[in-house]
PDB file of N, CA and C in Angstrom:
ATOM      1  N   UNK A   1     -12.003  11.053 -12.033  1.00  0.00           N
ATOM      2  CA  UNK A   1     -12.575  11.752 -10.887  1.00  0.00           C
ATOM      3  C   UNK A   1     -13.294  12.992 -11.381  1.00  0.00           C
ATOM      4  N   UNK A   2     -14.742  13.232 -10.661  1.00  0.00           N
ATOM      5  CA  UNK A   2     -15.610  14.536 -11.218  1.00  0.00           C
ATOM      6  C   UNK A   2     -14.709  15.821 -10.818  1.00  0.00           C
ATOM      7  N   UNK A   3     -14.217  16.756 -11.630  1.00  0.00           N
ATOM      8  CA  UNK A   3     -13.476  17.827 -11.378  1.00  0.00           C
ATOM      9  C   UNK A   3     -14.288  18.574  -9.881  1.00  0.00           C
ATOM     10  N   UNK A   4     -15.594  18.736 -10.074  1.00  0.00           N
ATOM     11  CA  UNK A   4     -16.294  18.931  -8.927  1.00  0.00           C
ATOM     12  C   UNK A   4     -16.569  18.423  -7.446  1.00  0.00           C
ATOM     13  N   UNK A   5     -15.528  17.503  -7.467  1.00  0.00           N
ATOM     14  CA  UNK A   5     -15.803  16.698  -6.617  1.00  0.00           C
ATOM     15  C   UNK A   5     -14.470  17.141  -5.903  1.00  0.00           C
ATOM     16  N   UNK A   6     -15.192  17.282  -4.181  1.00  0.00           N
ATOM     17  CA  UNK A   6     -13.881  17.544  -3.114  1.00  0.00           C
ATOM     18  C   UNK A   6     -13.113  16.409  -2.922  1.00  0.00           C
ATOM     19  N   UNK A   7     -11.853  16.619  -2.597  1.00  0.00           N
ATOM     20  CA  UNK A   7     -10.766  15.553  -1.993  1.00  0.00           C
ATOM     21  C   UNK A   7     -10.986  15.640  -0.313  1.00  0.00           C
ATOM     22  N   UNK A   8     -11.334  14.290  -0.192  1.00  0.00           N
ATOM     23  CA  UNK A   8     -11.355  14.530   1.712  1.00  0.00           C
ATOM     24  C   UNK A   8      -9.515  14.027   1.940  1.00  0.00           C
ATOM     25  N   UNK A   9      -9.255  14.932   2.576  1.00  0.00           N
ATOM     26  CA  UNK A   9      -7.931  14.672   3.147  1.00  0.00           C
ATOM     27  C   UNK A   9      -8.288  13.096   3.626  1.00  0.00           C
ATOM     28  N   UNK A  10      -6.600  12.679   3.791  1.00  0.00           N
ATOM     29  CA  UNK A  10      -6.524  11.354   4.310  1.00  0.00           C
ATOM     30  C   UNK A  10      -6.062  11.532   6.300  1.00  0.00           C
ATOM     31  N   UNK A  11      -6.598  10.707   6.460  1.00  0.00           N
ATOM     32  CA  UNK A  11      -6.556  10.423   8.130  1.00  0.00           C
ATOM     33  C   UNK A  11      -4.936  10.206   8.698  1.00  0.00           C
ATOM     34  N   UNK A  12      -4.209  10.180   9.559  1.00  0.00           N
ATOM     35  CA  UNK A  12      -3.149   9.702   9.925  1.00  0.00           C
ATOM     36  C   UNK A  12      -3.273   8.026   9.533  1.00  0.00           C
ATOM     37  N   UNK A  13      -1.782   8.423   9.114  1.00  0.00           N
ATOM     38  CA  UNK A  13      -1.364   6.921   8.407  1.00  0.00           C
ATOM     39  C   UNK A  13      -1.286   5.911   9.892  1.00  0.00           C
ATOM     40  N   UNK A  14      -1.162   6.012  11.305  1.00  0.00           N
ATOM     41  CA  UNK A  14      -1.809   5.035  12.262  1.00  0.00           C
ATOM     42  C   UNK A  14      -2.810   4.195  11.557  1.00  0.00           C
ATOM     43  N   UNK A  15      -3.640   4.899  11.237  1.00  0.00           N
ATOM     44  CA  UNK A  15      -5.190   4.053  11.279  1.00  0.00           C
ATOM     45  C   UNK A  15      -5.312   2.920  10.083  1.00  0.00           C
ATOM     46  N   UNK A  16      -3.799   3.204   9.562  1.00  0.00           N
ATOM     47  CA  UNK A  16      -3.569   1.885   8.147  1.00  0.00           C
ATOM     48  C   UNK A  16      -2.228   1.026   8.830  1.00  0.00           C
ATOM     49  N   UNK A  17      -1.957   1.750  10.309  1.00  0.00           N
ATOM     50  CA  UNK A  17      -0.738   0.260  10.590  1.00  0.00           C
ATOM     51  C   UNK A  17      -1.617  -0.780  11.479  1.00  0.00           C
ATOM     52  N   UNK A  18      -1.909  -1.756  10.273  1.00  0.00           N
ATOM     53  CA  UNK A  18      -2.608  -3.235  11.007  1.00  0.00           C
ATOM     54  C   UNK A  18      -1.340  -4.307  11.264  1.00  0.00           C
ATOM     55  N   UNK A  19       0.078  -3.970  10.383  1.00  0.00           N
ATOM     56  CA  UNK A  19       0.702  -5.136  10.714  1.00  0.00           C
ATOM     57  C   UNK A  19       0.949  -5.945  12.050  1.00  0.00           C
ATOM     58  N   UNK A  20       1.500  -4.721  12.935  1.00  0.00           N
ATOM     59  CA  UNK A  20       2.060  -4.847  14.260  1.00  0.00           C
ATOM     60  C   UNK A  20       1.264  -5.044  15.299  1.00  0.00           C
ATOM     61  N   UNK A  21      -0.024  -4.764  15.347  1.00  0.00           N
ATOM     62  CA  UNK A  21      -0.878  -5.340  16.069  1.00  0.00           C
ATOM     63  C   UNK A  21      -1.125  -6.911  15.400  1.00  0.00           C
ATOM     64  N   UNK A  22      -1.450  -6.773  14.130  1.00  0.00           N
ATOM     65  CA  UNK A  22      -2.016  -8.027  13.587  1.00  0.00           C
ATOM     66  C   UNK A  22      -1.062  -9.397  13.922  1.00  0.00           C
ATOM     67  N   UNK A  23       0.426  -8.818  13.751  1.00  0.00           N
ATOM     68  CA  UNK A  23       1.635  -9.852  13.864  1.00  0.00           C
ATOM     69  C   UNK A  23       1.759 -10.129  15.129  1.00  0.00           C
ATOM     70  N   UNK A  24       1.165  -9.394  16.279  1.00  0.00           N
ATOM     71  CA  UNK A  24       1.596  -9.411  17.945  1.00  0.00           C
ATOM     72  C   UNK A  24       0.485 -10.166  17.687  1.00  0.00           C
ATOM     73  N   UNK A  25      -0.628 -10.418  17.468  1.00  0.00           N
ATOM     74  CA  UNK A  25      -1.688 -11.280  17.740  1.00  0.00           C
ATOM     75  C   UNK A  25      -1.818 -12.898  17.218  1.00  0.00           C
ATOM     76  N   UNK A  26      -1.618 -12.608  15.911  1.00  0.00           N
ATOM     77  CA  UNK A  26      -1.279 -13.996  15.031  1.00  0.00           C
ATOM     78  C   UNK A  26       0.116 -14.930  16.027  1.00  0.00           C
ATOM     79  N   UNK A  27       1.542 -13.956  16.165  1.00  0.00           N
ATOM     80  CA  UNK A  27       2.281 -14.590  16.802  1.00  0.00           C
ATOM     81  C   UNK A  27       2.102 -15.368  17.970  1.00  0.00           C
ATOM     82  N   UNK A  28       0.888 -14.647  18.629  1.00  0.00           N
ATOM     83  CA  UNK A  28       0.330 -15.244  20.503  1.00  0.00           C
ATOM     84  C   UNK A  28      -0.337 -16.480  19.946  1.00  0.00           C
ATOM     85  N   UNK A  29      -1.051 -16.314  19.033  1.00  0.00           N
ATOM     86  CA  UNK A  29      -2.231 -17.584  18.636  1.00  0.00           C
ATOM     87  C   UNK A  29      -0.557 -18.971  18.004  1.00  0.00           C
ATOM     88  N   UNK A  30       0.137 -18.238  17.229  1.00  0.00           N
ATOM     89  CA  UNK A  30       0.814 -19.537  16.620  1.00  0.00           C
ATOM     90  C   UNK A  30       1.400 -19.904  17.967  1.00  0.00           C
ATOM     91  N   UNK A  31       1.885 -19.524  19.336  1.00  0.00           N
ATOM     92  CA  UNK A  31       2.958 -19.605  20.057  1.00  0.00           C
ATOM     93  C   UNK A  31       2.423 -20.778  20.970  1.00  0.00           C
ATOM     94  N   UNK A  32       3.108 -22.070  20.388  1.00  0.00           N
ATOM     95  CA  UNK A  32       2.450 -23.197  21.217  1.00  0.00           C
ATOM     96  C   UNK A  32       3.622 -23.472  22.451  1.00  0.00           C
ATOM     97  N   UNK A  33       3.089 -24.057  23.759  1.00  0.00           N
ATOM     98  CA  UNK A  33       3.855 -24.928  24.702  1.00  0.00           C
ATOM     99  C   UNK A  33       4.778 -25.771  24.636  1.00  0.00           C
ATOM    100  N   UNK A  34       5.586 -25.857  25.224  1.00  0.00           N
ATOM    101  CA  UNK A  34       6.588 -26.830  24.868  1.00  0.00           C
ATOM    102  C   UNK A  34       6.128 -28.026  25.211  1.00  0.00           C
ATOM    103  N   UNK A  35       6.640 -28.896  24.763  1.00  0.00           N
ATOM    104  CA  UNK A  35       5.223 -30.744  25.013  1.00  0.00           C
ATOM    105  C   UNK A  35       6.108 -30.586  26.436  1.00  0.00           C
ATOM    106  N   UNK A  36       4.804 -31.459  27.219  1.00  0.00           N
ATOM    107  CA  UNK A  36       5.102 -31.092  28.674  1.00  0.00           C
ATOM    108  C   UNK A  36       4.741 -30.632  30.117  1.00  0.00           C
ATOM    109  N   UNK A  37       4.089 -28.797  28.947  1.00  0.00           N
ATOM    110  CA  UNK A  37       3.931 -27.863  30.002  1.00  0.00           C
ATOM    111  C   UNK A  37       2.682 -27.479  30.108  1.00  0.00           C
ATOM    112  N   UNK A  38       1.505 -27.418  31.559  1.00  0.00           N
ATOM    113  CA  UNK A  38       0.197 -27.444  31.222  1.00  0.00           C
ATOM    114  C   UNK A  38      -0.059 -25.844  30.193  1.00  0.00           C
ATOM    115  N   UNK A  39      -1.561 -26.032  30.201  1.00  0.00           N
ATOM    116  CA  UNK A  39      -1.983 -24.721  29.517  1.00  0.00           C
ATOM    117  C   UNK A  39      -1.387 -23.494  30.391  1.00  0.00           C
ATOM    118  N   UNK A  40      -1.676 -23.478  31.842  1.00  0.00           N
ATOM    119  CA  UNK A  40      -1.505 -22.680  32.319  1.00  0.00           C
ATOM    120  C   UNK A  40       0.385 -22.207  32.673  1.00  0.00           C
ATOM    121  N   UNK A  41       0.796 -22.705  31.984  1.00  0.00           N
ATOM    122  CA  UNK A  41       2.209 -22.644  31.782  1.00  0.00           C
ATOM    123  C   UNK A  41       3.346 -22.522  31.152  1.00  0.00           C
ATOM    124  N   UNK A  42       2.275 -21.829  30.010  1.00  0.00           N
ATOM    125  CA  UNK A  42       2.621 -21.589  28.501  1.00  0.00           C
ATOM    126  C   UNK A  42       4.210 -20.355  28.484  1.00  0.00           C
ATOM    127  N   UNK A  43       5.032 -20.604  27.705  1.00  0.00           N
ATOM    128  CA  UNK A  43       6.345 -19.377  27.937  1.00  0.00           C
ATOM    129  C   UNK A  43       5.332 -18.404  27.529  1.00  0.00           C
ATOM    130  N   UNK A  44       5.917 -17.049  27.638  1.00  0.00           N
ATOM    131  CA  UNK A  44       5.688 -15.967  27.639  1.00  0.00           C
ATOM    132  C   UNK A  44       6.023 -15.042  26.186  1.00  0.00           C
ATOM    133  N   UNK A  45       5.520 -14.927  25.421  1.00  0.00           N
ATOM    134  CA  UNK A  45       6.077 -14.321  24.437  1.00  0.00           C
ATOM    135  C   UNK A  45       6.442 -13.161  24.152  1.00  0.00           C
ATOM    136  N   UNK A  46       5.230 -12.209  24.565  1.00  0.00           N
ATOM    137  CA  UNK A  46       5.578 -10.827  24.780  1.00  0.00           C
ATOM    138  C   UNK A  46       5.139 -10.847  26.082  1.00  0.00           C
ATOM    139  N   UNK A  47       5.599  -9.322  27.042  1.00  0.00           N
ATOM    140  CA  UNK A  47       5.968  -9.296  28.476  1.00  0.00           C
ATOM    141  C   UNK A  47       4.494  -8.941  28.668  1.00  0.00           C
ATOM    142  N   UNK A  48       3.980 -10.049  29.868  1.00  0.00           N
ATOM    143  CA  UNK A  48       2.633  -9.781  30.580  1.00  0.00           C
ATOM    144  C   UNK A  48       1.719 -10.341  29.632  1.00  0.00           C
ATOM    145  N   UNK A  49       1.868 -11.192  28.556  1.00  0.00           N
ATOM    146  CA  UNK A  49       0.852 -11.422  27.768  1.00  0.00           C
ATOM    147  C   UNK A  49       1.072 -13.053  27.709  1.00  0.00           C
ATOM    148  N   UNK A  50      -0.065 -13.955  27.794  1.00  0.00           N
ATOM    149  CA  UNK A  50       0.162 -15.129  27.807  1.00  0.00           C
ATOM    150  C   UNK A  50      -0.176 -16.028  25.883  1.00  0.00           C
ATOM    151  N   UNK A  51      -0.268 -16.608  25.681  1.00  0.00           N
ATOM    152  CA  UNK A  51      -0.024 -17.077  23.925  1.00  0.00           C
ATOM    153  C   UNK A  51      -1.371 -17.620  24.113  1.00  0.00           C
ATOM    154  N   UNK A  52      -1.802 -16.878  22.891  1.00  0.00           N
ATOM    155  CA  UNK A  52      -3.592 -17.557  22.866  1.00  0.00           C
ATOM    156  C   UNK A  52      -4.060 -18.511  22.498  1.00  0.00           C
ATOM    157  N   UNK A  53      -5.317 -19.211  22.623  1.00  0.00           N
ATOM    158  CA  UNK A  53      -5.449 -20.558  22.144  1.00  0.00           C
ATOM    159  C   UNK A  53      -6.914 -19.811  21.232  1.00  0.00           C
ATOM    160  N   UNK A  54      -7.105 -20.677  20.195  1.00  0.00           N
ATOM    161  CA  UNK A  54      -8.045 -20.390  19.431  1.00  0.00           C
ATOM    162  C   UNK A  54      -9.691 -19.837  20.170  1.00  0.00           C
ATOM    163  N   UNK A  55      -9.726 -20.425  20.555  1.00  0.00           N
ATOM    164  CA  UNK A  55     -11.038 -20.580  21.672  1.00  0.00           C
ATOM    165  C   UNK A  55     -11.335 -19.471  22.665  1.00  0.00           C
ATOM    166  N   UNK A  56      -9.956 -18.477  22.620  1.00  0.00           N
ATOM    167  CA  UNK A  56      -9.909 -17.362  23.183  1.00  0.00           C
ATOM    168  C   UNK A  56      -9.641 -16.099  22.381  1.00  0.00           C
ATOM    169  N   UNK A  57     -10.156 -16.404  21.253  1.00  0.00           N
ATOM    170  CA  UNK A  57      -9.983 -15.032  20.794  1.00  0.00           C
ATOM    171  C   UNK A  57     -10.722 -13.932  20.806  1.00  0.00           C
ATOM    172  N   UNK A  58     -12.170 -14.237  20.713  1.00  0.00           N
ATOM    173  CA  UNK A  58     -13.197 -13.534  21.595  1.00  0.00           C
ATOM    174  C   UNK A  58     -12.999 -12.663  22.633  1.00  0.00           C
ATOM    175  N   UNK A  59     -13.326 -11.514  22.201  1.00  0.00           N
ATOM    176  CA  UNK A  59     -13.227 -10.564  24.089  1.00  0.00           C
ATOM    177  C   UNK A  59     -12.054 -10.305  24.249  1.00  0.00           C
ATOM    178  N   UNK A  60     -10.537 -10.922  23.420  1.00  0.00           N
ATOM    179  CA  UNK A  60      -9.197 -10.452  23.319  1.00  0.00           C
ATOM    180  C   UNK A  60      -9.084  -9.391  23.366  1.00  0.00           C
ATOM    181  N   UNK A  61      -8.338  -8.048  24.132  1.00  0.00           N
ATOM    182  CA  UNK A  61      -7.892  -6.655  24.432  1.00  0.00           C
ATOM    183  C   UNK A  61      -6.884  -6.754  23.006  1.00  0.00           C
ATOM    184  N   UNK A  62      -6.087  -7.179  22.336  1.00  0.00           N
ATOM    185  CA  UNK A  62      -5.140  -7.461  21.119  1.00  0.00           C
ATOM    186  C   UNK A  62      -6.107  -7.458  19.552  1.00  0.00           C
ATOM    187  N   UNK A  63      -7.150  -8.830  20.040  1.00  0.00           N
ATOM    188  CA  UNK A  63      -7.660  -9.190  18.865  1.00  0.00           C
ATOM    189  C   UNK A  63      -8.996  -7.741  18.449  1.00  0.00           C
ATOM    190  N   UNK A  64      -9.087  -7.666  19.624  1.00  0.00           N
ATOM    191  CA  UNK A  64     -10.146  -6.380  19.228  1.00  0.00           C
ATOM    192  C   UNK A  64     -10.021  -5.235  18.973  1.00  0.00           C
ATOM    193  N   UNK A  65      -8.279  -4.407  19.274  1.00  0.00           N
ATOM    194  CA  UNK A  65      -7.886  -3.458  18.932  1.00  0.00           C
ATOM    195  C   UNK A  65      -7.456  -3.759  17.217  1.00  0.00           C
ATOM    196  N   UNK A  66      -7.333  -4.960  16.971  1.00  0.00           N
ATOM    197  CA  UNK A  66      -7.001  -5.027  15.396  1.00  0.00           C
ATOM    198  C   UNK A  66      -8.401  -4.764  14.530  1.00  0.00           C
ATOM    199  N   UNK A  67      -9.418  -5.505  15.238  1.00  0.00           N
ATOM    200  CA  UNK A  67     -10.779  -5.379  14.516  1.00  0.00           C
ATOM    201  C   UNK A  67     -11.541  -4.372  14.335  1.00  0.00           C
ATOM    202  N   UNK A  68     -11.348  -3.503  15.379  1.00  0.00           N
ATOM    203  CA  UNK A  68     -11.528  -1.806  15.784  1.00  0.00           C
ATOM    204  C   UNK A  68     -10.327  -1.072  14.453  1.00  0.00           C
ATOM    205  N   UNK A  69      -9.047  -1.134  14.388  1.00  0.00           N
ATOM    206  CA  UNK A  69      -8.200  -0.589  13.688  1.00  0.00           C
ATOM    207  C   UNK A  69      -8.755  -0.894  12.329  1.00  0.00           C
ATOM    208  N   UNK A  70      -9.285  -2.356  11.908  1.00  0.00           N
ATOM    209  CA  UNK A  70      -9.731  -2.745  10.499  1.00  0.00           C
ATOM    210  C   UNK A  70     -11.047  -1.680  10.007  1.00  0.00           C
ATOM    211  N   UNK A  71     -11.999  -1.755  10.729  1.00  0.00           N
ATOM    212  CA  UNK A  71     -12.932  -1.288  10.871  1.00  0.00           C
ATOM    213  C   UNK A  71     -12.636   0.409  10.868  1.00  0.00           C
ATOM    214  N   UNK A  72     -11.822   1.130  11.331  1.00  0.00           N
ATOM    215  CA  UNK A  72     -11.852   2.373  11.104  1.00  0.00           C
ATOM    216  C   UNK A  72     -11.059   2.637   9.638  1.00  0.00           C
ATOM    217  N   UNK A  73     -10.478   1.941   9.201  1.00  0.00           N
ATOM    218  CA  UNK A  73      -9.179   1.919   7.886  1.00  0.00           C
ATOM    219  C   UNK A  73     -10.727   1.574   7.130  1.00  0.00           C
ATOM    220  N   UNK A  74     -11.489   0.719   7.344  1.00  0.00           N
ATOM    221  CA  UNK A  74     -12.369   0.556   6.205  1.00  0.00           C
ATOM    222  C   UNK A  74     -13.078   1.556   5.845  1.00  0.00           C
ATOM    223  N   UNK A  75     -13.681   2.382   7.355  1.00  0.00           N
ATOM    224  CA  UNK A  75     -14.695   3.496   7.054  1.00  0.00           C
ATOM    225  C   UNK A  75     -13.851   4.833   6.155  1.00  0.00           C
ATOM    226  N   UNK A  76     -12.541   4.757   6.569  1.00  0.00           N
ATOM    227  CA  UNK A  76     -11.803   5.851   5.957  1.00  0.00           C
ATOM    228  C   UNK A  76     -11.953   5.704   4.624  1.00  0.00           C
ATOM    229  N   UNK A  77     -11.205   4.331   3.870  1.00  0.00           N
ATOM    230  CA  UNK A  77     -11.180   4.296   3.059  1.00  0.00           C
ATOM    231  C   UNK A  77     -12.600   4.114   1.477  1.00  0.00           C
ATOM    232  N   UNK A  78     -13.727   3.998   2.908  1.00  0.00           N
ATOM    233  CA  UNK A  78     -14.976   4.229   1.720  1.00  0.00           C
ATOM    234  C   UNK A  78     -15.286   5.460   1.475  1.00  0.00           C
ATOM    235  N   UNK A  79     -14.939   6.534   2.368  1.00  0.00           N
ATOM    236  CA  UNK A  79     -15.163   8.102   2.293  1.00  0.00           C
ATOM    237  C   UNK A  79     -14.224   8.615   0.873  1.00  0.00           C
ATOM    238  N   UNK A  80     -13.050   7.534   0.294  1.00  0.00           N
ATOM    239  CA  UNK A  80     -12.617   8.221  -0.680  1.00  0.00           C
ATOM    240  C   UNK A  80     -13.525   8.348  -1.671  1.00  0.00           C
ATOM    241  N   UNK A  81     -12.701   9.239  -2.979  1.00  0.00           N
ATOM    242  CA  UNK A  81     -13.531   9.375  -3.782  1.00  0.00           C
ATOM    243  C   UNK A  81     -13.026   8.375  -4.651  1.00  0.00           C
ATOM    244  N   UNK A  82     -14.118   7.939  -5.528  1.00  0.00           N
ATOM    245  CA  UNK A  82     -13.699   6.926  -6.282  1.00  0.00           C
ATOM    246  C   UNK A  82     -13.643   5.481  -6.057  1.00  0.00           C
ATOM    247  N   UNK A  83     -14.084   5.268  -4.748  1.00  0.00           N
ATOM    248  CA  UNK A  83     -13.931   3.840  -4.218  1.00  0.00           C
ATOM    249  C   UNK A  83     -14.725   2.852  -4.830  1.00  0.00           C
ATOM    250  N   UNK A  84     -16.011   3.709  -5.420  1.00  0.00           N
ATOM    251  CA  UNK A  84     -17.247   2.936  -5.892  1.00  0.00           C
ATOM    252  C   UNK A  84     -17.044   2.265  -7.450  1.00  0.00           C
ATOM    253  N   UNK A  85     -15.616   3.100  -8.379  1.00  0.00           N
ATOM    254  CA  UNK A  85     -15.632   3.047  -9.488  1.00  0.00           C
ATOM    255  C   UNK A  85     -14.823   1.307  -9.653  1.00  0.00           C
ATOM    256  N   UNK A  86     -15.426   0.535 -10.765  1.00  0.00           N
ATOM    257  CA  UNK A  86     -14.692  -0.909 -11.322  1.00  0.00           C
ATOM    258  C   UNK A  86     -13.147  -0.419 -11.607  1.00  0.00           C
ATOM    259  N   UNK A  87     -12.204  -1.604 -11.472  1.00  0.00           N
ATOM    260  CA  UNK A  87     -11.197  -1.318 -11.926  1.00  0.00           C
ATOM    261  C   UNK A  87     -11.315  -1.079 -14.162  1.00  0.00           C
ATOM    262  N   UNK A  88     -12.193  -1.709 -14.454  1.00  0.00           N
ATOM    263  CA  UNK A  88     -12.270  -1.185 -15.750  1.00  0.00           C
ATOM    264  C   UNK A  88     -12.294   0.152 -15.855  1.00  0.00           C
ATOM    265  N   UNK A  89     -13.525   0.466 -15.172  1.00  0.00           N
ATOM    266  CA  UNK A  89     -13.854   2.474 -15.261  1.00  0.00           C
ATOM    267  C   UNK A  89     -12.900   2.965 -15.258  1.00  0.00           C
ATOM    268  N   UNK A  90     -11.744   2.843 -14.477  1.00  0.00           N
ATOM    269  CA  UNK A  90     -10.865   3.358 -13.886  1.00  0.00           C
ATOM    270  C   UNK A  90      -9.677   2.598 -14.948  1.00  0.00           C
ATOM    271  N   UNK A  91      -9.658   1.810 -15.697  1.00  0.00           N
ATOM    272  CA  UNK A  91      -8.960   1.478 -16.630  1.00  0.00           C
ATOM    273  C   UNK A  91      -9.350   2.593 -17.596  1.00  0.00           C
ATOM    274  N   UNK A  92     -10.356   2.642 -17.784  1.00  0.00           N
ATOM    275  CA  UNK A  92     -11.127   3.626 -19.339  1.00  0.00           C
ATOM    276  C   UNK A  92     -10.383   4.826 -19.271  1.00  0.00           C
ATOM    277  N   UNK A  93     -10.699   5.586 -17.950  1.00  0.00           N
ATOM    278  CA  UNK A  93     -10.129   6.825 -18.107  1.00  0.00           C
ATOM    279  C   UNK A  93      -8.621   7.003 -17.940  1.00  0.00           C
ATOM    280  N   UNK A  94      -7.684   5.703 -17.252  1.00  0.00           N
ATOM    281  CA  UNK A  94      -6.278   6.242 -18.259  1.00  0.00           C
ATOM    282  C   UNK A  94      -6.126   5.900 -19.049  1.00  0.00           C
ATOM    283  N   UNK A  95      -6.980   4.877 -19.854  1.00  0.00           N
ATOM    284  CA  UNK A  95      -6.663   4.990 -21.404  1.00  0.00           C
ATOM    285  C   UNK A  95      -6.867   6.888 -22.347  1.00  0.00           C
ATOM    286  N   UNK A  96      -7.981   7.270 -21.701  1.00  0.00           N
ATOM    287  CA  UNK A  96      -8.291   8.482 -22.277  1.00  0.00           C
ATOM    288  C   UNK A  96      -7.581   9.455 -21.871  1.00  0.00           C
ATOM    289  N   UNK A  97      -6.574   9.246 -20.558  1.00  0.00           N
ATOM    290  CA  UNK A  97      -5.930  10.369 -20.307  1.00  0.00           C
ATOM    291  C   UNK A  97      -4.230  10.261 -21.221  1.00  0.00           C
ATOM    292  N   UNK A  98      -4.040   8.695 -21.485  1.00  0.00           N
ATOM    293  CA  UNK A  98      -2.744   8.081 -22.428  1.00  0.00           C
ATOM    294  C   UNK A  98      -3.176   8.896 -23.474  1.00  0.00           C
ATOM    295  N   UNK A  99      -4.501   8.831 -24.468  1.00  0.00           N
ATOM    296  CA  UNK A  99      -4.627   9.891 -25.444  1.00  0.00           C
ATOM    297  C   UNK A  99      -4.393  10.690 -25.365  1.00  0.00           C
ATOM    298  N   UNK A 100      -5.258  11.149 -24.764  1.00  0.00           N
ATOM    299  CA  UNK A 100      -5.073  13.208 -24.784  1.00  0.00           C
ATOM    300  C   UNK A 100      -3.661  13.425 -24.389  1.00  0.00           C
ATOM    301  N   UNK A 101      -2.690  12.611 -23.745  1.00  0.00           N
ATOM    302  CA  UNK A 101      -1.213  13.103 -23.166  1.00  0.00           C
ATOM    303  C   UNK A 101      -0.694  12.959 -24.377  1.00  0.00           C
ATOM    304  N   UNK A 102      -0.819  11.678 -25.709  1.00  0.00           N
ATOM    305  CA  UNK A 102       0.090  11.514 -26.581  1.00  0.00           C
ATOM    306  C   UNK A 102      -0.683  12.801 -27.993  1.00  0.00           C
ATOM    307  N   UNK A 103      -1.954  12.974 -27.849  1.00  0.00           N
ATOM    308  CA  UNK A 103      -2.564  13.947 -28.715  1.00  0.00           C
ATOM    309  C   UNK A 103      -1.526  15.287 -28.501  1.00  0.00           C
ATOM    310  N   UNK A 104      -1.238  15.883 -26.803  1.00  0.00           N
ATOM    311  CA  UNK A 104      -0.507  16.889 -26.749  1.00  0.00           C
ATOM    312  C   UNK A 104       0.784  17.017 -27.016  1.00  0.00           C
ATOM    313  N   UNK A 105       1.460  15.714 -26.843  1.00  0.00           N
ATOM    314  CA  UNK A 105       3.126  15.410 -26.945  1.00  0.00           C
ATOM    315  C   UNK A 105       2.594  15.882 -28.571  1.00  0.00           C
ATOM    316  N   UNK A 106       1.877  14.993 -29.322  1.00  0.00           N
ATOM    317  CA  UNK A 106       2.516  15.228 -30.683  1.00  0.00           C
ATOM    318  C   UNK A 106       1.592  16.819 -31.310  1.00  0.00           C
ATOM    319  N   UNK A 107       1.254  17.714 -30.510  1.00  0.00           N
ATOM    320  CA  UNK A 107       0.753  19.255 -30.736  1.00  0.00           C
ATOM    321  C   UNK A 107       2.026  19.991 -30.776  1.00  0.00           C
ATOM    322  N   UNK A 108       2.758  19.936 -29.190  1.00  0.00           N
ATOM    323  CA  UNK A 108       3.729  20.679 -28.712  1.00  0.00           C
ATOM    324  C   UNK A 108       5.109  20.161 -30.066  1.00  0.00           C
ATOM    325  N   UNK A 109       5.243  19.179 -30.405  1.00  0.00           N
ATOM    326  CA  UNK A 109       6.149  18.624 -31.365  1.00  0.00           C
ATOM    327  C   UNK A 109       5.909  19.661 -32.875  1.00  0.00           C
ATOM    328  N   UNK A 110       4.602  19.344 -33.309  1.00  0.00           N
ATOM    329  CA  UNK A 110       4.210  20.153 -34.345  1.00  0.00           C
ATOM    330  C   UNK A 110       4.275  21.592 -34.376  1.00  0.00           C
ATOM    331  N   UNK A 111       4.506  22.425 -32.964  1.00  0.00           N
ATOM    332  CA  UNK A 111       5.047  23.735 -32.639  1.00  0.00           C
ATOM    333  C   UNK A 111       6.468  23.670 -33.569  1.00  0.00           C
ATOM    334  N   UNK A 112       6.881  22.929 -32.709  1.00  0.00           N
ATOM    335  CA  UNK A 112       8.321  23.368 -33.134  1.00  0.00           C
ATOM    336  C   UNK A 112       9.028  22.840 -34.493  1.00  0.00           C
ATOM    337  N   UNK A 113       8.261  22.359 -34.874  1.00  0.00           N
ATOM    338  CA  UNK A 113       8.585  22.386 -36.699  1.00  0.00           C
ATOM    339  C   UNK A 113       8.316  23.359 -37.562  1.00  0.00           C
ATOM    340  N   UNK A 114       7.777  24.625 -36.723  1.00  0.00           N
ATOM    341  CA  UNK A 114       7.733  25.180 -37.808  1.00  0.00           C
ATOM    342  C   UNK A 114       8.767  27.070 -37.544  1.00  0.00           C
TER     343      UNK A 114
END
């Protein structure tokens, strides 16, 4: 990281919980009828919410608060710094920071030998 370079604080950790929306949504889509019962008669899984069928996920109040939540976690997370760098780059420089840490371990060592 450029020493010159500001740290943008991080956002409330909300805007990175996708599970619990994501799992209330996935669960409605897996939650099939019991053989039997028409569409419109599907059990209830969570209270006031009926179990989705593929074909309705579009325009979902659930599916779109997850896509909205994805979408703001993404913009956050491109504002970091460093997002742009390869995991190599970012390999390179802790190799160079493993040096310079073992260059100083064995400085501070050579202190005290004498």
């Amino acid at each position: 990281m450029d020493p010159d370079q500001t740290i943008t604080p991080l956002q409330t950790p909300q805007i990175f919980d996708l599970i619990a929306p994501l799992h209330e949504v996935l669960n409605r889509l897996l939650t099939q009828p019991p053989t039997g019962l028409t569409s419109h008669a599907h059990p209830v899984s969570f209270p006031g919410q009926q179990p989705l069928e593929i074909q309705h996920l579009s325009g979902e109040v659930g599916v779109d608060a997850v896509k909205n939540k994805v979408k703001k976690a993404r913009a956050v997370l491109e504002t970091l710094p460093d997002m742009d760098r390869s995991i190599d780059e970012q390999q390179a420089e802790i190799d160079d920071l493993v040096r310079k840490i073992k260059a100083q371990q064995e400085m501070l060592r050579s202190f005290g030998q004498y």
